[in-house]
Protein backbone atom coordinates (compact mmCIF):
# COMPACT_ATOMS: atom_id res chain seq x y z
CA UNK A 1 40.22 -2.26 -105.00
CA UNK A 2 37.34 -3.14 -101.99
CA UNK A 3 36.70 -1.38 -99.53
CA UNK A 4 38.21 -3.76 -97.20
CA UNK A 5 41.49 -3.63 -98.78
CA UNK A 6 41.49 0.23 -98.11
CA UNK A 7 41.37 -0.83 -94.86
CA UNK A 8 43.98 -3.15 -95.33
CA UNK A 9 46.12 -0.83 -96.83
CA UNK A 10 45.82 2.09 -94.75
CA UNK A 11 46.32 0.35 -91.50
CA UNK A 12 49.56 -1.04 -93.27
CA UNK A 13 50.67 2.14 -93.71
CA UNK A 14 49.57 3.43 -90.29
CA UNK A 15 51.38 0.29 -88.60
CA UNK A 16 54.52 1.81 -90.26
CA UNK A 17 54.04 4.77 -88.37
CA UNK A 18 53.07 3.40 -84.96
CA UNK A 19 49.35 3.65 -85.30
CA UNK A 20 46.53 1.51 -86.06
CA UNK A 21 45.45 -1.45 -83.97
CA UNK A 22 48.93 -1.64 -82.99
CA UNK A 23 49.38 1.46 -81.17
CA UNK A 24 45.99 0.74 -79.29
CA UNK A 25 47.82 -2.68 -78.42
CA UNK A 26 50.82 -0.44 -77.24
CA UNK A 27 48.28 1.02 -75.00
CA UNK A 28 46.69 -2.12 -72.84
CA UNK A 29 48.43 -3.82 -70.23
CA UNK A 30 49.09 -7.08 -72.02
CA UNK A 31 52.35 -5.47 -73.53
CA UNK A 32 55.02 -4.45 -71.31
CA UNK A 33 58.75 -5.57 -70.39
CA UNK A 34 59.10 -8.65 -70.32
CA UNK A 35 56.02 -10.01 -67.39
CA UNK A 36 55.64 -6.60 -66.57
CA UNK A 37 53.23 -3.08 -66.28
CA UNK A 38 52.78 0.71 -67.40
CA UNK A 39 54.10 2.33 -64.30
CA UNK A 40 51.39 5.63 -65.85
CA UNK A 41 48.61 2.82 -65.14
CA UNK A 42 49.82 1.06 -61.82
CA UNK A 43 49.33 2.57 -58.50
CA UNK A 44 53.43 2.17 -57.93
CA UNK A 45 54.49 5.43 -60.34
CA UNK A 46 57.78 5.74 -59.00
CA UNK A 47 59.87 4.46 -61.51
CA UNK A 48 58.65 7.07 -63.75
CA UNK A 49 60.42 9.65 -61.74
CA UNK A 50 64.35 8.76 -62.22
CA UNK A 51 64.02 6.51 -65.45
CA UNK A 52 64.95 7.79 -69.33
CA UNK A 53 65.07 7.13 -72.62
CA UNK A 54 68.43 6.97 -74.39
CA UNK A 55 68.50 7.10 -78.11
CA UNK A 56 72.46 7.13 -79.05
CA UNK A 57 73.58 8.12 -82.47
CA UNK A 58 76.37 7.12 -83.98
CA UNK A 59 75.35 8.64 -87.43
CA UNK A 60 71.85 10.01 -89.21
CA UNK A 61 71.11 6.20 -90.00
CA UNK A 62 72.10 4.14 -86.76
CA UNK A 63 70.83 4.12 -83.65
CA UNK A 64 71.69 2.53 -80.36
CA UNK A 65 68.14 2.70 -78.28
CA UNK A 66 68.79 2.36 -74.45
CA UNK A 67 67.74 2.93 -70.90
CA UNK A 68 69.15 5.64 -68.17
CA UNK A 69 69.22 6.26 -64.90
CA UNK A 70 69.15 9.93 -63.27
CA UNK A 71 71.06 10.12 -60.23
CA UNK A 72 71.96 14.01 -60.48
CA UNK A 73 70.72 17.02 -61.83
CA UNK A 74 72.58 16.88 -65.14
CA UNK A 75 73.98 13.13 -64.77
CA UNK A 76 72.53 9.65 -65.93
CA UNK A 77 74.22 6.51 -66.02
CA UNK A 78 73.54 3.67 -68.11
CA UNK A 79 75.35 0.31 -69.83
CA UNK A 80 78.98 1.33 -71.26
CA UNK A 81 77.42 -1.01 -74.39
CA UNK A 82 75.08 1.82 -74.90
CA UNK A 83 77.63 4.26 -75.89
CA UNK A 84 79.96 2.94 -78.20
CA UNK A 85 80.69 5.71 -80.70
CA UNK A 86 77.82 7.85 -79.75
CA UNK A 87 77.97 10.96 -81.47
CA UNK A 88 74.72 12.09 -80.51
CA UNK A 89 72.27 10.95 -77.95
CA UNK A 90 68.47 12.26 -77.01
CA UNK A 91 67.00 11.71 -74.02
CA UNK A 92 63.75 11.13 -73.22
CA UNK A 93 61.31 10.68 -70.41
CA UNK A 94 57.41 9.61 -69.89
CA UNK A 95 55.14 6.79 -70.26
CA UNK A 96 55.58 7.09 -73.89
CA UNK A 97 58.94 8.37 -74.66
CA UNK A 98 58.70 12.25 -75.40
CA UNK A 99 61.97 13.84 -76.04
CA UNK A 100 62.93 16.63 -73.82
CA UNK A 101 63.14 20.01 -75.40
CA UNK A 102 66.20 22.18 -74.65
CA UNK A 103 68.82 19.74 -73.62
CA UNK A 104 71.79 19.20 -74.77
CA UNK A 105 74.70 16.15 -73.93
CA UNK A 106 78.10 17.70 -72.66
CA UNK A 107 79.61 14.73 -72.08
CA UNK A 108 79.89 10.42 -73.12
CA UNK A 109 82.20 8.44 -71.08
CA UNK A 110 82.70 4.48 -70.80
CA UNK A 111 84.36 2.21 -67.68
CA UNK A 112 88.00 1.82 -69.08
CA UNK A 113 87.64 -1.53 -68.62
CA UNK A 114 84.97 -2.45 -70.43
CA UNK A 115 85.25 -4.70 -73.19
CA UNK A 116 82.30 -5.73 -75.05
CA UNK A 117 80.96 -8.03 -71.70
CA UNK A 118 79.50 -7.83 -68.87
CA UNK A 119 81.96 -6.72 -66.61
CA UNK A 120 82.65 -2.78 -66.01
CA UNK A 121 79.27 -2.18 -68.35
CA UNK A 122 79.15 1.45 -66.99
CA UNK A 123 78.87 4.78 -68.70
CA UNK A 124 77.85 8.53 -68.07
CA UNK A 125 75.92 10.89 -70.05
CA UNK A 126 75.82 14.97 -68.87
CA UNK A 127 74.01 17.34 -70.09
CA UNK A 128 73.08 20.93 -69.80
CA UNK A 129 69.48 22.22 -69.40
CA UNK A 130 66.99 21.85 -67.18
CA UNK A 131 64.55 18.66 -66.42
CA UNK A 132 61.27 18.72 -65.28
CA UNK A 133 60.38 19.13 -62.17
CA UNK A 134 58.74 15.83 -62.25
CA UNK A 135 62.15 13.92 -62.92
CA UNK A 136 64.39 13.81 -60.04
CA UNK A 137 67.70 12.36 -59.05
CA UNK A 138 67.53 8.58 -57.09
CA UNK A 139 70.12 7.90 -54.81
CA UNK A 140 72.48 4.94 -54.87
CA UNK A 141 71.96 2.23 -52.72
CA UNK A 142 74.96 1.24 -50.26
CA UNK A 143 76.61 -1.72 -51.83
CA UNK A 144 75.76 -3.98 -49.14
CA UNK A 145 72.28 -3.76 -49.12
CA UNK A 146 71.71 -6.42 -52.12
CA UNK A 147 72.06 -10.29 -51.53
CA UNK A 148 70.07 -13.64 -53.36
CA UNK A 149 66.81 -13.73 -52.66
CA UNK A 150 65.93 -9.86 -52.50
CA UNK A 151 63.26 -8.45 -55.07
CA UNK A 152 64.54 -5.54 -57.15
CA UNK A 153 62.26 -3.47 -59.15
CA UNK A 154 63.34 -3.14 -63.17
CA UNK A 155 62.75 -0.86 -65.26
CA UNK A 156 63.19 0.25 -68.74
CA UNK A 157 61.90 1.55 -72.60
CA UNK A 158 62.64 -1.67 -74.48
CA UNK A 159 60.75 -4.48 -76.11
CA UNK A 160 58.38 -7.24 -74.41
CA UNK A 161 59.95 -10.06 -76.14
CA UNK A 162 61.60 -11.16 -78.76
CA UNK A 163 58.61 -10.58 -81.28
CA UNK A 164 60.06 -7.22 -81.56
CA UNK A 165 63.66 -7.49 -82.22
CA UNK A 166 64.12 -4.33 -84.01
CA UNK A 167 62.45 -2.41 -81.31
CA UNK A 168 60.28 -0.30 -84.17
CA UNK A 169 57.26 -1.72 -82.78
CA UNK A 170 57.56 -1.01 -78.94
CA UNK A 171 60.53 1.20 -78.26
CA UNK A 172 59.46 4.03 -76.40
CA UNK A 173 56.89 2.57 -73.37
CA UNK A 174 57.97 2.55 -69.93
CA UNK A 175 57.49 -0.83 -68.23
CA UNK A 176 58.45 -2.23 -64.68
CA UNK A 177 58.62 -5.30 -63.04
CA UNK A 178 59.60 -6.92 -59.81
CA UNK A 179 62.13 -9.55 -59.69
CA UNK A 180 63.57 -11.89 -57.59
CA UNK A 181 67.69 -11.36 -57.08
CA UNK A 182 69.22 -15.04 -57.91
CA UNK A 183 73.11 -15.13 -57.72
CA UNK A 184 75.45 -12.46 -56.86
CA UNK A 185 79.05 -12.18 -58.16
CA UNK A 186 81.42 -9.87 -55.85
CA UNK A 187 84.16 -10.49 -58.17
CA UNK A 188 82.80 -9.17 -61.69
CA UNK A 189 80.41 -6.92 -59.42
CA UNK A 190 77.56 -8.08 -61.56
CA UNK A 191 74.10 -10.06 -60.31
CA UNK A 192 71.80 -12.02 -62.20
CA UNK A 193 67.86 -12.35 -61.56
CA UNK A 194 65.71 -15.51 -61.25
CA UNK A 195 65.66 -17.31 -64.61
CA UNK A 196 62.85 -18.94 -66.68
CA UNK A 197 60.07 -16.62 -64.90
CA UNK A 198 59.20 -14.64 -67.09
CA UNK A 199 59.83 -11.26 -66.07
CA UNK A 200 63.10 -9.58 -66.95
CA UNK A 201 64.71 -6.91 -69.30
CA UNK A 202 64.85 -7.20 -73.33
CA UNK A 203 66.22 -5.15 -76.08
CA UNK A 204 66.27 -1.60 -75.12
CA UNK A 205 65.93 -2.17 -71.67
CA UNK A 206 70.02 -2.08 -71.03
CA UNK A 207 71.01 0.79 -69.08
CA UNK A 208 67.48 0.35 -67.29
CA UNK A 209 67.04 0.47 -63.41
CA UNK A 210 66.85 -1.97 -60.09
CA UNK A 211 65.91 -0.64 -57.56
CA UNK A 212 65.47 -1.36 -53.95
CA UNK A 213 62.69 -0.09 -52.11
CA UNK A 214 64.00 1.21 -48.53
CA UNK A 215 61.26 2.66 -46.45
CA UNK A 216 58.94 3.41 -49.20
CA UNK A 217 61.53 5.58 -51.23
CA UNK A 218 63.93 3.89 -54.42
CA UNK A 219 67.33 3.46 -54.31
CA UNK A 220 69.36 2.56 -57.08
CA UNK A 221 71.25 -0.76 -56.79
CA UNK A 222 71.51 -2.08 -60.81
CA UNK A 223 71.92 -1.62 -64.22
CA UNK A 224 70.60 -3.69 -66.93
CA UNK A 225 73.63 -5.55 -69.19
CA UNK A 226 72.16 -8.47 -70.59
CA UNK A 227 71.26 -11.96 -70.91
CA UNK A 228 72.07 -14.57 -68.41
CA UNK A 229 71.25 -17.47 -70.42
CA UNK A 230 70.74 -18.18 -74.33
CA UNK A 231 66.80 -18.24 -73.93
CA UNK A 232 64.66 -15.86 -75.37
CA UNK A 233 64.24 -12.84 -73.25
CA UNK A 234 60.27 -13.67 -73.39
CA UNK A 235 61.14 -16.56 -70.53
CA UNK A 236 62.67 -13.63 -68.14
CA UNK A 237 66.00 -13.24 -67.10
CA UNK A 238 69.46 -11.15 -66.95
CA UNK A 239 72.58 -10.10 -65.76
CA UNK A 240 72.83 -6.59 -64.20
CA UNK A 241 75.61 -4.58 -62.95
CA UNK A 242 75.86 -3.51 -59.18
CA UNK A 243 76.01 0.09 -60.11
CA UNK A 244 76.92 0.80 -55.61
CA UNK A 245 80.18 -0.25 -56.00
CA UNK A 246 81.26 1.88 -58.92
CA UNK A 247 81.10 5.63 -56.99
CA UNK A 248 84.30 6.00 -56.78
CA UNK A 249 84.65 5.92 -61.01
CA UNK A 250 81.67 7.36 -61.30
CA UNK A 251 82.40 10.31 -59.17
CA UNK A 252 86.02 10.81 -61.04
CA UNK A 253 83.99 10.66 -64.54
CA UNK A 254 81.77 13.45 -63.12
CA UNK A 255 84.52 15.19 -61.87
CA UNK A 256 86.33 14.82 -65.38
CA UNK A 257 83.08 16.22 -67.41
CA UNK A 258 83.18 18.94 -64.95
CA UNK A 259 79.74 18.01 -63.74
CA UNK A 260 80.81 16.70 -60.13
CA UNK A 261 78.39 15.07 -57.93
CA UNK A 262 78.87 14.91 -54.26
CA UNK A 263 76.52 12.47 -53.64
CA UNK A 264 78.83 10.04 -54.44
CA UNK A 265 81.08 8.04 -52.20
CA UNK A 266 84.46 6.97 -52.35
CA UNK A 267 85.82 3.86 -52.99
CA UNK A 268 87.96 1.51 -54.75
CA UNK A 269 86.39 1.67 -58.20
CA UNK A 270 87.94 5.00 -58.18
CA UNK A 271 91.40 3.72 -59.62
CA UNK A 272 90.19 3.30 -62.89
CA UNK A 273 89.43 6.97 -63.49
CA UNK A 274 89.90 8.21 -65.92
CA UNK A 275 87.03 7.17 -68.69
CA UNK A 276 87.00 6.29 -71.97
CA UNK A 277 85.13 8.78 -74.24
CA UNK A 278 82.15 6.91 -76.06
């Protein structure tokens, strides 16, 4: 065998294993959610501060890989969808995802409601143990802060397109974007952003971030769900749920994992507590 195919061969092998050319390709700017950035190599870092890693086992072979919020000391939220028969879930924070030593999930709960859609695609994680000090809580937006036309900044650990499907590639780099808020539904309490721009969430990003920026500071006003049209998520779009109006429920779910978070206001979404366990 050549030299060459040495070569060949080893960065084969390597590619397996995330390194190679491709992990310097992991490294540059030109990959990122979809039309987006490494927050570690933009001047706008702030996404890095309340944004994890979700990696949700349902056994040793299967794996759900996801995105969280924190919005407490020892509470995330993310998509319900993430969290279907989770048995096990690591979380994970950084640029490149780095699993956090020394803590352990207390808690899994789904919206009631959800069914395998869009609608009520909420869910909890708690967890005991301590983050860094460099992770910190974001606070919910008020629910009547968000209309069409606003820009929302996304967030999450997923692929840049659909090149990746399987996520084994990219999985694991934080990216951000802004995007531009296109139609709002108050009935399903879900939004969609501008379509066909090419900037938006892919696979792994669900569970990811929107946030408004109010005065300089974040405030959390989505979750990534999904899709909003049958186009590959390289042309930028999705649906994302309007996290501010589900306090209520998400303060009861706290409440019932006897993690409670005061933060949290009261409201109508509040009569579907209790949770379903993932």
């Amino acid at each position: 065998m050549t030299t060459s195919r040495h070569t060949s061969t080893l960065c084969l092998v390597l590619l397996l294993l995330g390194g190679c050319r491709a992990y310097k390709k992991q490294e540059t700017s030109e990959v990122r959610i979809v039309g987006g950035e490494f927050p570690h190599m933009n001047p706008d870092q702030r996404t890095m501060a309340h944004t994890v890693s979700l990696i949700a086992r349902a056994t040793p072979n299967s794996a759900m890989r996801c995105t969280g919020v924190v919005i407490g000391p020892h509470q995330v939220v993310t998509a319900a969808h993430c969290l279907v028969n989770a048995k096990q879930l690591d979380i994970g924070i950084g640029p490149r995802y780095w699993r956090l030593p020394g803590i352990q999930t207390t808690n899994i709960m789904r919206h009631p409601r959800w069914t395998k859609g869009y609608h009520y695609d909420v869910g909890i994680v708690t967890f005991s143990g301590d983050l860094p000090d460099k992770v910190k809580p974001v606070p919910i937006a008020d629910k009547n802060n968000l209309k069409s036309g606003d820009t929302v900044l996304i967030a999450g650990y997923g692929s840049s397109g659909e090149v990746h499907p399987d996520l084994r590639g990219e999985f694991g780099f934080l990216r951000q974007v802004w995007v531009e808020v296109d139609l709002m539904e108050p009935e399903t309490t879900t939004f969609t952003i501008k379509p066909y721009a090419r900037k938006g969430g892919c696979h792994g990003d669900s569970g990811g971030p929107a946030f408004l920026d109010r005065g300089g500071k974040l405030e959390l006003i989505g979750l990534i769900s999904g899709p909003s049209t049958d186009a590959p998520c390289d042309e930028g779009h999705g649906t994302l749920t309007q996290i501010a109006k589900y306090q209520g429920w998400l303060k009861c779910a706290f409440q019932l994992a006897q993690n409670p978070l005061d933060t949290l206001a009261d409201d109508e979404s509040s009569v579907d507590c209790p949770a379903s366990k993932g």
